[in-house]
N, C-alpha and C. Protein backbone atom coordinates (compact mmCIF):
# COMPACT_ATOMS: atom_id res chain seq x y z
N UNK A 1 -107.77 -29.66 -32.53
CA UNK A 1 -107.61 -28.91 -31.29
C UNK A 1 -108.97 -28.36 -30.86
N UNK A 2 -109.32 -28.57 -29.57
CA UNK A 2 -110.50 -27.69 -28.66
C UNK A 2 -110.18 -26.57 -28.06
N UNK A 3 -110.66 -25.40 -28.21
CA UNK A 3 -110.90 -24.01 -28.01
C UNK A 3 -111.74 -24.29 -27.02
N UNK A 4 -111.72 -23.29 -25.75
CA UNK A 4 -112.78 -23.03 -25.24
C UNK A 4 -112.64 -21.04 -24.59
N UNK A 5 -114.23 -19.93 -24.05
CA UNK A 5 -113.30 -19.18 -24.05
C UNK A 5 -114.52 -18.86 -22.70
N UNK A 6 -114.27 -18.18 -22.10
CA UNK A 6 -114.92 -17.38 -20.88
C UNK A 6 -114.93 -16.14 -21.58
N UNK A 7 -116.36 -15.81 -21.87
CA UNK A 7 -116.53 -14.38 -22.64
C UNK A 7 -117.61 -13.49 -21.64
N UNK A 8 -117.99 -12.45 -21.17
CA UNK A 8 -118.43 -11.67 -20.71
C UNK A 8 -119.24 -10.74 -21.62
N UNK A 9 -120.63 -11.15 -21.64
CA UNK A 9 -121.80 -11.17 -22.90
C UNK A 9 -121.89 -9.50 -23.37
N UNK A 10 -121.57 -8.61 -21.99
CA UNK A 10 -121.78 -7.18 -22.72
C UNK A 10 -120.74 -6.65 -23.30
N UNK A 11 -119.71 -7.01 -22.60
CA UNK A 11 -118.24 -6.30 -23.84
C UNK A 11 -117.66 -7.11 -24.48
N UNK A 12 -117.98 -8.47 -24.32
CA UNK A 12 -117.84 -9.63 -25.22
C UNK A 12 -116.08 -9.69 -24.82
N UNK A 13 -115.29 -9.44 -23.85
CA UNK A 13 -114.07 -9.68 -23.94
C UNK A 13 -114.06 -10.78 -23.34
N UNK A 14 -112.78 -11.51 -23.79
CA UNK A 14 -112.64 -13.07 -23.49
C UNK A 14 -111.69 -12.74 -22.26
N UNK A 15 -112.57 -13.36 -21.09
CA UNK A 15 -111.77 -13.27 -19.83
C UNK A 15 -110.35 -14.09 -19.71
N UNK A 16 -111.00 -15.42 -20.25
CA UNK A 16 -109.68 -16.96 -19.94
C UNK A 16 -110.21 -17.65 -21.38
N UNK A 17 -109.01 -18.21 -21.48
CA UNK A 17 -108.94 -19.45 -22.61
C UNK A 17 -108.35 -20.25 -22.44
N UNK A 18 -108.32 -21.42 -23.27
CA UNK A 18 -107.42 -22.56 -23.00
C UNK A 18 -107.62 -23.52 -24.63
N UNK A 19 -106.30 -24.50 -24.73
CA UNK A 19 -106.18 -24.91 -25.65
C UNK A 19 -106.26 -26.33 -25.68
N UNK A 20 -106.51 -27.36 -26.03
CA UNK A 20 -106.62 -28.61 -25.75
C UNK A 20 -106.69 -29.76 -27.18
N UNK A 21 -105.93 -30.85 -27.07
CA UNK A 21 -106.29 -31.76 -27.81
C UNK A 21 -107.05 -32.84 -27.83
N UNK A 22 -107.82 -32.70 -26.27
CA UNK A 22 -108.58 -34.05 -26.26
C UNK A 22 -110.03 -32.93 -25.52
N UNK A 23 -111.46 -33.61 -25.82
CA UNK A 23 -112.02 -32.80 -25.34
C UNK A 23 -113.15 -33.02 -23.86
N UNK A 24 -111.95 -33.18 -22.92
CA UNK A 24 -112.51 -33.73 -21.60
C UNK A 24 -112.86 -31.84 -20.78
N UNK A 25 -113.40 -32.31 -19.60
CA UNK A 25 -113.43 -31.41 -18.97
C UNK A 25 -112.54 -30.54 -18.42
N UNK A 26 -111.31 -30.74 -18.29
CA UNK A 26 -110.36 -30.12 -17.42
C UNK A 26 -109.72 -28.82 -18.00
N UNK A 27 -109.72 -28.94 -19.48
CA UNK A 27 -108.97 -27.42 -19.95
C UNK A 27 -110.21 -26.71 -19.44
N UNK A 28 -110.95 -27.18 -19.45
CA UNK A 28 -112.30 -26.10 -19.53
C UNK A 28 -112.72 -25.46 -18.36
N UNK A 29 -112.19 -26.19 -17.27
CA UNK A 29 -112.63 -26.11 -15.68
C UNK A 29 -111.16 -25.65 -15.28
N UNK A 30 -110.01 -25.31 -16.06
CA UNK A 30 -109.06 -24.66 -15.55
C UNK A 30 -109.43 -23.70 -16.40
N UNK A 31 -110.03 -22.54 -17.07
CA UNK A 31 -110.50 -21.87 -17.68
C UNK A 31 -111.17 -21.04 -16.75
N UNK A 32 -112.50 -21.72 -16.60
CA UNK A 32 -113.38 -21.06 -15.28
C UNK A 32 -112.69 -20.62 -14.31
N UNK A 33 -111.45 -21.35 -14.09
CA UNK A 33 -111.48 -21.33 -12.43
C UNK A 33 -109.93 -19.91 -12.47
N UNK A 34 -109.45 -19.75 -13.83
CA UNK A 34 -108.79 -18.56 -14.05
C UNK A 34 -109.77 -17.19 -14.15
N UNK A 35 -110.98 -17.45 -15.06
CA UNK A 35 -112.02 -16.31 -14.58
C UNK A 35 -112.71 -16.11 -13.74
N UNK A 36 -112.81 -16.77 -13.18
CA UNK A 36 -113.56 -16.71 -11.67
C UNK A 36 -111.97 -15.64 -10.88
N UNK A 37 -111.26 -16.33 -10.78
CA UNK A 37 -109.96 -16.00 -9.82
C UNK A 37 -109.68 -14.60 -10.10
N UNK A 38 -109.28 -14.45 -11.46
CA UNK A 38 -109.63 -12.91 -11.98
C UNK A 38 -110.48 -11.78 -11.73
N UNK A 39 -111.62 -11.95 -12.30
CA UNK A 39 -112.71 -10.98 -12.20
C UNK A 39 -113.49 -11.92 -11.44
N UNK A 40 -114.81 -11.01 -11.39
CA UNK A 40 -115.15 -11.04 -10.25
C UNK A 40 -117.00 -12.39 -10.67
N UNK A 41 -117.31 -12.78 -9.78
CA UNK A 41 -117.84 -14.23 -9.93
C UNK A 41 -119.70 -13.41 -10.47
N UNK A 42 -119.57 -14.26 -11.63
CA UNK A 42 -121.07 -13.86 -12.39
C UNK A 42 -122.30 -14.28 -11.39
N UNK A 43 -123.20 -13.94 -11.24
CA UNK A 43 -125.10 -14.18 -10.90
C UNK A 43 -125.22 -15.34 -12.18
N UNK A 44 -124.86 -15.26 -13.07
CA UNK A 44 -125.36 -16.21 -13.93
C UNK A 44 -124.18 -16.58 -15.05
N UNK A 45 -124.09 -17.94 -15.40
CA UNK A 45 -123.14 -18.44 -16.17
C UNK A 45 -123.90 -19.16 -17.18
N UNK A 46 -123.69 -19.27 -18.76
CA UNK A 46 -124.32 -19.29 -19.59
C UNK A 46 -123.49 -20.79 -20.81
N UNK A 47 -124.15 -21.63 -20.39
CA UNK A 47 -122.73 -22.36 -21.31
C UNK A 47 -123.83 -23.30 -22.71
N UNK A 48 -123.73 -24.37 -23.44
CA UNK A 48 -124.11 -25.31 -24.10
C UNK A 48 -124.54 -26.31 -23.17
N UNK A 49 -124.47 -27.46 -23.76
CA UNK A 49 -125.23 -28.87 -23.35
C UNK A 49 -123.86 -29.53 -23.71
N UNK A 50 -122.94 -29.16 -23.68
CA UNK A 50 -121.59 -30.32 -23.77
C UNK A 50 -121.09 -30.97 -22.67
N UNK A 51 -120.74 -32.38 -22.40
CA UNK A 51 -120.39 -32.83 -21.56
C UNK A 51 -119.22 -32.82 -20.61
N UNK A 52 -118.87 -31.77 -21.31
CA UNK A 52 -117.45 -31.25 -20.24
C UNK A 52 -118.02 -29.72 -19.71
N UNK A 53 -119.53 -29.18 -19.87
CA UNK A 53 -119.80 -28.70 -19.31
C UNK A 53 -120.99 -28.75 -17.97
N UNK A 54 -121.07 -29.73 -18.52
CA UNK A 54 -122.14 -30.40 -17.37
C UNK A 54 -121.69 -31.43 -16.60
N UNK A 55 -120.12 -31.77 -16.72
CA UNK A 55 -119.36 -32.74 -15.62
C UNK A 55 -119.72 -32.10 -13.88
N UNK A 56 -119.20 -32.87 -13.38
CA UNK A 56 -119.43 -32.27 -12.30
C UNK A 56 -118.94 -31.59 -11.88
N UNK A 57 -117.72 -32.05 -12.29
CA UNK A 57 -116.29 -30.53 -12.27
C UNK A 57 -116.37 -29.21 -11.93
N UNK A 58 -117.39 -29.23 -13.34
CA UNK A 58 -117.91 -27.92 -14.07
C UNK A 58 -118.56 -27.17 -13.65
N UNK A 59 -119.89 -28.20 -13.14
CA UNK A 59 -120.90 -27.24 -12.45
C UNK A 59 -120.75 -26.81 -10.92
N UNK A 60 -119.55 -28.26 -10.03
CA UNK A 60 -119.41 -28.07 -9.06
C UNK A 60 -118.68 -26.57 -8.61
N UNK A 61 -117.59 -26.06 -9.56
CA UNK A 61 -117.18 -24.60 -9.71
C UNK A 61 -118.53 -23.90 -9.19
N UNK A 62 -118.80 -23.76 -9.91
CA UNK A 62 -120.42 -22.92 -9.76
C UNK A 62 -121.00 -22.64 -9.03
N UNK A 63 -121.32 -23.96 -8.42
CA UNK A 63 -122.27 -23.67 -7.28
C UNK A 63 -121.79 -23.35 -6.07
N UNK A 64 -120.35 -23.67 -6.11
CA UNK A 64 -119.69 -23.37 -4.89
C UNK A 64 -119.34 -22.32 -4.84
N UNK A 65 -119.50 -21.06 -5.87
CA UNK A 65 -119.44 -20.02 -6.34
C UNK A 65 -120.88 -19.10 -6.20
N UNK A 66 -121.77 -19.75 -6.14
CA UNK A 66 -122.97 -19.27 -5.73
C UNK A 66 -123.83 -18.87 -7.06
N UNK A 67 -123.18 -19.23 -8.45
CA UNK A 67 -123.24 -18.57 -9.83
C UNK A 67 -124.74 -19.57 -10.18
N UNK A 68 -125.77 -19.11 -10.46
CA UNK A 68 -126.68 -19.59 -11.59
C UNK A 68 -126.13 -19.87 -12.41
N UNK A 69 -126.95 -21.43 -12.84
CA UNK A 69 -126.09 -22.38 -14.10
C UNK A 69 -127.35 -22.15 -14.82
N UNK A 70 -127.01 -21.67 -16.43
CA UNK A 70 -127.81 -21.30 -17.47
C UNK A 70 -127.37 -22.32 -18.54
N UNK A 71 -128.27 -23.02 -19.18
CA UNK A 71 -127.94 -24.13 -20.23
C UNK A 71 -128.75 -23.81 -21.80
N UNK A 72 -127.73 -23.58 -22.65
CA UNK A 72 -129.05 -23.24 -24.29
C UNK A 72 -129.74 -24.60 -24.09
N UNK A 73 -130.84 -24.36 -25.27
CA UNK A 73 -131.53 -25.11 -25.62
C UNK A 73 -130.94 -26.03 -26.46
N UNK A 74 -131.24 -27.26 -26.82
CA UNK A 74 -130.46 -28.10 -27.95
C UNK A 74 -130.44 -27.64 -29.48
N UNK A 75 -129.82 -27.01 -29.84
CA UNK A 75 -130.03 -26.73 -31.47
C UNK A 75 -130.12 -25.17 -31.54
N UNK A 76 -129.61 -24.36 -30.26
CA UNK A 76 -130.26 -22.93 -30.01
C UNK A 76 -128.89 -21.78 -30.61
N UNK A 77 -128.26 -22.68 -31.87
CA UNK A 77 -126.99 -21.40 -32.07
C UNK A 77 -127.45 -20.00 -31.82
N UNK A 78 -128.15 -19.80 -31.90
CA UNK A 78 -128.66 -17.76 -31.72
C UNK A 78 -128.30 -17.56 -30.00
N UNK A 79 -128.72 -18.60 -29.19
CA UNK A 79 -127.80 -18.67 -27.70
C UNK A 79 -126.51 -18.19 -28.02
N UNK A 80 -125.89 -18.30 -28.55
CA UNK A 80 -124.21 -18.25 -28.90
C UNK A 80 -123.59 -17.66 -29.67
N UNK A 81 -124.45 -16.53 -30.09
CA UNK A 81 -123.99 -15.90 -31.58
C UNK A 81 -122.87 -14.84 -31.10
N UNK A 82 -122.45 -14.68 -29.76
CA UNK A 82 -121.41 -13.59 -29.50
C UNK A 82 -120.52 -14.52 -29.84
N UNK A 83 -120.23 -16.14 -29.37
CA UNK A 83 -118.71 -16.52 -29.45
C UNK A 83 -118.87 -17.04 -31.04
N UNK A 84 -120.09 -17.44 -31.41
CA UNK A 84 -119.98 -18.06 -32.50
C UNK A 84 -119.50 -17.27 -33.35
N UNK A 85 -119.58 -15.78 -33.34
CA UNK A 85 -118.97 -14.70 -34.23
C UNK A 85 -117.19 -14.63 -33.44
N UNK A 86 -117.14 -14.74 -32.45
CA UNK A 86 -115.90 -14.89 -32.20
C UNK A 86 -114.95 -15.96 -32.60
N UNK A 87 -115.44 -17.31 -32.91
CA UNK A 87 -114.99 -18.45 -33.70
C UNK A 87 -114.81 -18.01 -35.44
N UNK A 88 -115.72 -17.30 -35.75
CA UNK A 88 -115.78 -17.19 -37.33
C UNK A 88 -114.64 -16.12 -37.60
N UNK A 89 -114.80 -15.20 -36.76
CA UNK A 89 -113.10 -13.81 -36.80
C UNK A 89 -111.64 -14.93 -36.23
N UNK A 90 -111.84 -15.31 -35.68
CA UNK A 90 -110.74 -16.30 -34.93
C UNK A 90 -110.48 -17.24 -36.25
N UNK A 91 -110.76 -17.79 -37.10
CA UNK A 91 -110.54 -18.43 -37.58
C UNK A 91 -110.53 -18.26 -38.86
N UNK A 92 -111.19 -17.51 -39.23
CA UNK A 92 -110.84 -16.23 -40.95
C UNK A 92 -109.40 -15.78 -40.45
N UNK A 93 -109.29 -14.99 -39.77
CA UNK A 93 -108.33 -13.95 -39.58
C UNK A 93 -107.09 -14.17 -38.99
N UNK A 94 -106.97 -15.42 -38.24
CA UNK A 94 -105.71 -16.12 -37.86
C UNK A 94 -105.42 -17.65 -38.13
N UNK A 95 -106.57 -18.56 -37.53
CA UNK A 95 -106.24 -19.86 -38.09
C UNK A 95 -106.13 -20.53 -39.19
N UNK A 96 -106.80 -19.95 -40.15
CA UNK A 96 -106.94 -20.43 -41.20
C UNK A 96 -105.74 -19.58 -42.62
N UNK A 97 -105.19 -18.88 -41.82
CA UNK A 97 -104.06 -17.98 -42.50
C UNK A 97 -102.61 -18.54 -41.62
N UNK A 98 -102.67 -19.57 -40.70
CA UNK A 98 -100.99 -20.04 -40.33
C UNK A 98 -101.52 -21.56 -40.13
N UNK A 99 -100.37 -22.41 -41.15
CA UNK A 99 -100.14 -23.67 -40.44
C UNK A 99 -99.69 -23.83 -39.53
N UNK A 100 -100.40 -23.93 -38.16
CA UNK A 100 -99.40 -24.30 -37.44
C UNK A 100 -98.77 -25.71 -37.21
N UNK A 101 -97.47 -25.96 -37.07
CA UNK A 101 -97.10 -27.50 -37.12
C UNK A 101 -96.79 -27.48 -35.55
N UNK A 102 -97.08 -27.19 -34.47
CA UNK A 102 -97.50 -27.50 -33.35
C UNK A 102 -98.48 -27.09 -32.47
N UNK A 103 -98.89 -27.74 -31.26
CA UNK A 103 -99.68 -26.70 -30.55
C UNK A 103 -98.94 -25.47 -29.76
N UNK A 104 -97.86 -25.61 -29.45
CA UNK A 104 -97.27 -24.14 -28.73
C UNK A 104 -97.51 -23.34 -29.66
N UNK A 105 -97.41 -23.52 -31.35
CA UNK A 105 -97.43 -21.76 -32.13
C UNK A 105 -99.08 -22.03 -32.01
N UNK A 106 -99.79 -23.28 -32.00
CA UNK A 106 -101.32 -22.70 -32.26
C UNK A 106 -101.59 -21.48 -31.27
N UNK A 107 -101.51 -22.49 -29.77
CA UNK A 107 -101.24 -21.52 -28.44
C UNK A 107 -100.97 -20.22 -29.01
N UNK A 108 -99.69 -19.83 -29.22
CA UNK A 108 -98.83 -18.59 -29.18
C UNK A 108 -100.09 -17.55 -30.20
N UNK A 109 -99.97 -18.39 -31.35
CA UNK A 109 -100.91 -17.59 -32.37
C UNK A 109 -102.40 -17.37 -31.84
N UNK A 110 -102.82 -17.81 -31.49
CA UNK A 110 -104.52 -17.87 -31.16
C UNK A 110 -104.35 -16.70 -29.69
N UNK A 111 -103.17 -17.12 -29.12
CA UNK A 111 -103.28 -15.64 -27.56
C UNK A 111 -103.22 -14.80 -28.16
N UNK A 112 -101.81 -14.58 -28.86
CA UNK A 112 -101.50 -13.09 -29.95
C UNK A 112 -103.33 -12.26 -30.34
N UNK A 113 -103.77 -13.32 -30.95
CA UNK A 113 -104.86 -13.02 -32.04
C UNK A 113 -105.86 -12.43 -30.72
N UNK A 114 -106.02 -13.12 -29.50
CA UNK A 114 -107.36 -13.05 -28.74
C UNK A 114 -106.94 -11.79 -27.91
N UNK A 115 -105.24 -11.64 -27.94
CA UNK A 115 -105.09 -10.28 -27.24
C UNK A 115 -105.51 -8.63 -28.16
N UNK A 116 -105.28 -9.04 -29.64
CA UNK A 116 -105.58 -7.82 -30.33
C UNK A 116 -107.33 -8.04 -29.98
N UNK A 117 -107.85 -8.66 -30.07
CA UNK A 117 -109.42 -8.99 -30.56
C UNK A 117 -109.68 -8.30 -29.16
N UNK A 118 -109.20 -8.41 -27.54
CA UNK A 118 -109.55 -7.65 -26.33
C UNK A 118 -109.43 -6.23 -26.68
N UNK A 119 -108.11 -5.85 -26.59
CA UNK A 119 -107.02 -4.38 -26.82
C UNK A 119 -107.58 -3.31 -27.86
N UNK A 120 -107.47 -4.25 -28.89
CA UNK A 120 -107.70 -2.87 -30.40
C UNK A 120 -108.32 -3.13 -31.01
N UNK A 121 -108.78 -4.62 -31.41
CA UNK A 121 -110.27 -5.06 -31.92
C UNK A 121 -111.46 -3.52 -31.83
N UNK A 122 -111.84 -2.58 -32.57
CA UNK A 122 -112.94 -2.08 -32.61
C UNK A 122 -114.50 -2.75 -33.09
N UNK A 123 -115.13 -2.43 -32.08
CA UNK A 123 -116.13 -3.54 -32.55
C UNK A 123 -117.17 -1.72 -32.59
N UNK A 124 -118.08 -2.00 -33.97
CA UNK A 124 -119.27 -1.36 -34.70
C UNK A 124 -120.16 -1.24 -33.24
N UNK A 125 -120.96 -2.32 -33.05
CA UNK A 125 -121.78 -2.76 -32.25
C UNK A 125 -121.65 -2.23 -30.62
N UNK A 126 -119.92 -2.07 -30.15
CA UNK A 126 -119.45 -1.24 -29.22
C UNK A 126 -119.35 0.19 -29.17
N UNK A 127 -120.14 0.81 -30.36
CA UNK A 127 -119.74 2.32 -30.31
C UNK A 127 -118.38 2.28 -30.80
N UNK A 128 -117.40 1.43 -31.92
CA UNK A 128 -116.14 1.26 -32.52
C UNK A 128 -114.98 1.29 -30.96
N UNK A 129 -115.68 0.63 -30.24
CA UNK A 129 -114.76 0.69 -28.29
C UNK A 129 -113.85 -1.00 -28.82
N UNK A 130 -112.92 -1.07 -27.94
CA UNK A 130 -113.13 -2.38 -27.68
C UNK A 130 -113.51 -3.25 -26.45
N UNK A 131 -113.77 -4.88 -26.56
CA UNK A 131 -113.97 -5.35 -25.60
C UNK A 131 -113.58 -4.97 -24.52
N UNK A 132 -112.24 -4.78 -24.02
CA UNK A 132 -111.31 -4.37 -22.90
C UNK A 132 -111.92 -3.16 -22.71
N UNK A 133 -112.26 -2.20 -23.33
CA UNK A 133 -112.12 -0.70 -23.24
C UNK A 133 -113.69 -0.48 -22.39
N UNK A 134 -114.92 -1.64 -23.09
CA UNK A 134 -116.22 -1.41 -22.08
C UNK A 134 -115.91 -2.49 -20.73
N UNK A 135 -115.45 -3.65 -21.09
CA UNK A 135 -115.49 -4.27 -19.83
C UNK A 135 -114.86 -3.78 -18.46
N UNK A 136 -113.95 -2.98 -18.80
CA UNK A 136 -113.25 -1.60 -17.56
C UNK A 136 -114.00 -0.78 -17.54
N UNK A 137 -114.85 -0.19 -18.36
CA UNK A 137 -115.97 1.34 -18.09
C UNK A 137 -116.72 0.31 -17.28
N UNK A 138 -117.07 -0.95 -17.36
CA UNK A 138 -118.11 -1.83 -16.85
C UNK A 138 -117.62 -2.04 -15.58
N UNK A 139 -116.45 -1.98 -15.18
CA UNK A 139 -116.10 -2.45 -13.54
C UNK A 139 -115.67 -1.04 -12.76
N UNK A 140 -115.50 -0.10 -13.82
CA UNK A 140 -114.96 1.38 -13.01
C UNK A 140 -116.53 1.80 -12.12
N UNK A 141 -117.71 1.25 -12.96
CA UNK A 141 -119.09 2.37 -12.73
C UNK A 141 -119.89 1.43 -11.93
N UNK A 142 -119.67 -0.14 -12.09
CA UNK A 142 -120.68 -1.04 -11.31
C UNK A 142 -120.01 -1.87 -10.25
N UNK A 143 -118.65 -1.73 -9.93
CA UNK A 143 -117.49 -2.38 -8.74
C UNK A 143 -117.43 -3.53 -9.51
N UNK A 144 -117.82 -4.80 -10.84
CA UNK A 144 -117.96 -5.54 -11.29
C UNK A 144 -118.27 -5.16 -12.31
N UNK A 145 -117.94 -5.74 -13.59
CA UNK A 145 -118.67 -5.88 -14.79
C UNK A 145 -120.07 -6.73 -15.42
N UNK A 146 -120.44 -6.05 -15.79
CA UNK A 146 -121.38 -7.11 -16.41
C UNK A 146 -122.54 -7.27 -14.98
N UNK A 147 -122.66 -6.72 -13.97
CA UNK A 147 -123.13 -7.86 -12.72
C UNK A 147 -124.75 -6.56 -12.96
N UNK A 148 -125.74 -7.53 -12.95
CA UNK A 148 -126.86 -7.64 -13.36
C UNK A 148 -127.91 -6.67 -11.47
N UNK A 149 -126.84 -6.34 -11.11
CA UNK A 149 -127.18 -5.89 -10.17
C UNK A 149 -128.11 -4.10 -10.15
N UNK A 150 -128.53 -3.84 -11.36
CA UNK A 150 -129.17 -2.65 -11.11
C UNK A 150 -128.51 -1.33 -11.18
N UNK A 151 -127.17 -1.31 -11.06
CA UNK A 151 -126.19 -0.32 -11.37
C UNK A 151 -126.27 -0.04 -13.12
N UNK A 152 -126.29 1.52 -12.83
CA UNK A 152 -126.48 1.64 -14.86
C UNK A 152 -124.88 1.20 -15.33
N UNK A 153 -125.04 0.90 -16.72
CA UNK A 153 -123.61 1.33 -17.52
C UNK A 153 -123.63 2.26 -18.30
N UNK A 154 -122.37 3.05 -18.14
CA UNK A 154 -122.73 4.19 -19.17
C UNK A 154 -123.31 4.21 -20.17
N UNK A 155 -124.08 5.39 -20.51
CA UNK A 155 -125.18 5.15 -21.86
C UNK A 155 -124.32 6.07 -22.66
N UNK A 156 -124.36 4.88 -23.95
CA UNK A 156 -123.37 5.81 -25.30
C UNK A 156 -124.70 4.62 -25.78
N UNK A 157 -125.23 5.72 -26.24
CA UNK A 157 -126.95 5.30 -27.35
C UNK A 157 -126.55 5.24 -28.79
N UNK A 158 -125.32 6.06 -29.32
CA UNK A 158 -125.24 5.98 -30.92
C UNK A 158 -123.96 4.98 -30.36
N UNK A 159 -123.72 4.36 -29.52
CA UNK A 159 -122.42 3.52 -29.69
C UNK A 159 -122.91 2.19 -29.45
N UNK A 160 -124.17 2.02 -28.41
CA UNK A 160 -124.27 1.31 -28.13
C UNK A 160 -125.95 0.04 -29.30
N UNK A 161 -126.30 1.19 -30.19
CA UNK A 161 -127.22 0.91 -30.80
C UNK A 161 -128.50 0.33 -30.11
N UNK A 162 -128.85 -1.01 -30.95
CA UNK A 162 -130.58 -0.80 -30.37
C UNK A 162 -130.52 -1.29 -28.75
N UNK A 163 -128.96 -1.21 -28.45
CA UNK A 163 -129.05 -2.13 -26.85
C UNK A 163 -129.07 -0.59 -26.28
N UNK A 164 -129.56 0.06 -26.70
CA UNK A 164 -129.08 1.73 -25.56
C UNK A 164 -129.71 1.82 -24.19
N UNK A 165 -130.13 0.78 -23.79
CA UNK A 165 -131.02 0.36 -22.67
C UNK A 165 -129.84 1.09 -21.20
N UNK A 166 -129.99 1.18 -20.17
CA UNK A 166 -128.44 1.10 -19.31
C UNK A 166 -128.57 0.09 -18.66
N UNK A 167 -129.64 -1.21 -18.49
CA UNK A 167 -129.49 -2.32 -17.59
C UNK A 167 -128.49 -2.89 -18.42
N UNK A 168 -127.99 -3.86 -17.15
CA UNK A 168 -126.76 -4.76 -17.99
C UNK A 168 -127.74 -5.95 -18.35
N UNK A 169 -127.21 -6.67 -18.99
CA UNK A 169 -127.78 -8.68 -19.93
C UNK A 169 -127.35 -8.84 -18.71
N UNK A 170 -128.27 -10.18 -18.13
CA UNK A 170 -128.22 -10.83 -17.35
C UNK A 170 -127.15 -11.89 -17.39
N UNK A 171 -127.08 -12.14 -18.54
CA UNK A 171 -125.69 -13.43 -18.90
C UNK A 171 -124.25 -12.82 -18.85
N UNK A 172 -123.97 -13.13 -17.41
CA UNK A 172 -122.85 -12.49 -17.23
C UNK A 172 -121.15 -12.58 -17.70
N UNK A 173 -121.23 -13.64 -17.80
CA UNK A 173 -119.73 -14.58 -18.45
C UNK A 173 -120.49 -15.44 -19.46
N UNK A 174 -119.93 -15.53 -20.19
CA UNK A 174 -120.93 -16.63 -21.53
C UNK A 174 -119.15 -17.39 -22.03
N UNK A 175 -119.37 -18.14 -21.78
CA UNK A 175 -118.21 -19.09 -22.40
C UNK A 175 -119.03 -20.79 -23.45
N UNK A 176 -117.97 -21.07 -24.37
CA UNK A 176 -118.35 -22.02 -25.13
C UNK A 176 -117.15 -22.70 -25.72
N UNK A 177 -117.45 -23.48 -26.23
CA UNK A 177 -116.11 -23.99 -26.86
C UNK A 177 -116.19 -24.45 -28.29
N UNK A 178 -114.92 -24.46 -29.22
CA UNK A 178 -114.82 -24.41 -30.33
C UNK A 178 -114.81 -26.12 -30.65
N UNK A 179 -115.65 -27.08 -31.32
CA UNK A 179 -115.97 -28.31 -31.33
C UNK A 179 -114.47 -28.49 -32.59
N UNK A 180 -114.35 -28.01 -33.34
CA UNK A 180 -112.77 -28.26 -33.99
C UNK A 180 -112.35 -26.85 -34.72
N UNK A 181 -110.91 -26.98 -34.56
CA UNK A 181 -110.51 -25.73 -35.13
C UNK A 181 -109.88 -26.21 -36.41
């Protein structure tokens, strides 16, 4: 099965997901096009060098969106270390603890799992907040989250550690996908 997730780089909450057994473009570009529809459209989108992200599909979203297309480097895992840590908890902590013998419980199990990981997930690195809990302080204070527009985000300096900066990361939605689960 292919994972893919629309993550939002400063509160790291996973906007959209999707589940797939073959790994073409389309779960992935119905993904985008649920976070886009949702929240509100990034300055910059941050993905890999995979070919269902560089379809035209993919990028055509984008540009018709007005979004800067950001591509890692080949071999650049440290590009990716928010989802890549989100793959390694995702898969300690739920996949690898249920067989599932279809994809509806993978589905069922992996939403379950990605809704605690938004909701009550405390993350260290967040000031013990969760994703959900900054990505709403992030749209209550800047009309958008994450949007690189010059608006501070609240400063919590012992929560927020060595990022105590108040500009937001420029990488506004960071999505990737899980190559096998």
């Amino acid at each position: 099965m292919y994972l893919v997730v629309i993550m939002d780089w400063v509160s790291r909450a996973v906007l959209a997901w999707r589940l797939s057994n073959t790994l073409d473009a389309d779960f992935c570009v119905e993904a985008l096009e649920e976070a886009l529809a949702r929240y509100s459209r990034p300055e910059i989108f941050n993905t890999d060098q995979g070919s269902q992200f560089t379809s035209d599909d993919f990028t055509g979203i984008l540009k018709r969106h007005g979004v800067t297309i950001s591509m890692d480097g080949k071999g650049r895992y440290m590009d990716n270390i928010f989802v890549e840590r989100l793959w390694r908890s995702l898969k300690y902590e739920e996949v690898y603890l249920n067989a599932y013998a279809t994809v509806a419980e993978a589905k069922a199990g992996i939403g379950v799992w990605l809704d605690f990981y938004n909701t009550e997930r405390q993350h260290q690195s967040l000031g013990y907040r969760t994703p959900r809990q900054i990505y709403q302080d992030g749209l209550w204070i800047c009309g958008r989250s994450a949007s690189p527009t010059g608006c501070n985000f609240l400063r919590f300096p012992s929560q927020l550690g060595k990022r105590g900066n108040a500009r937001l990361r420029p990488h506004t939605h960071r999505h990737h996908y899980q190559p096998r689960i």
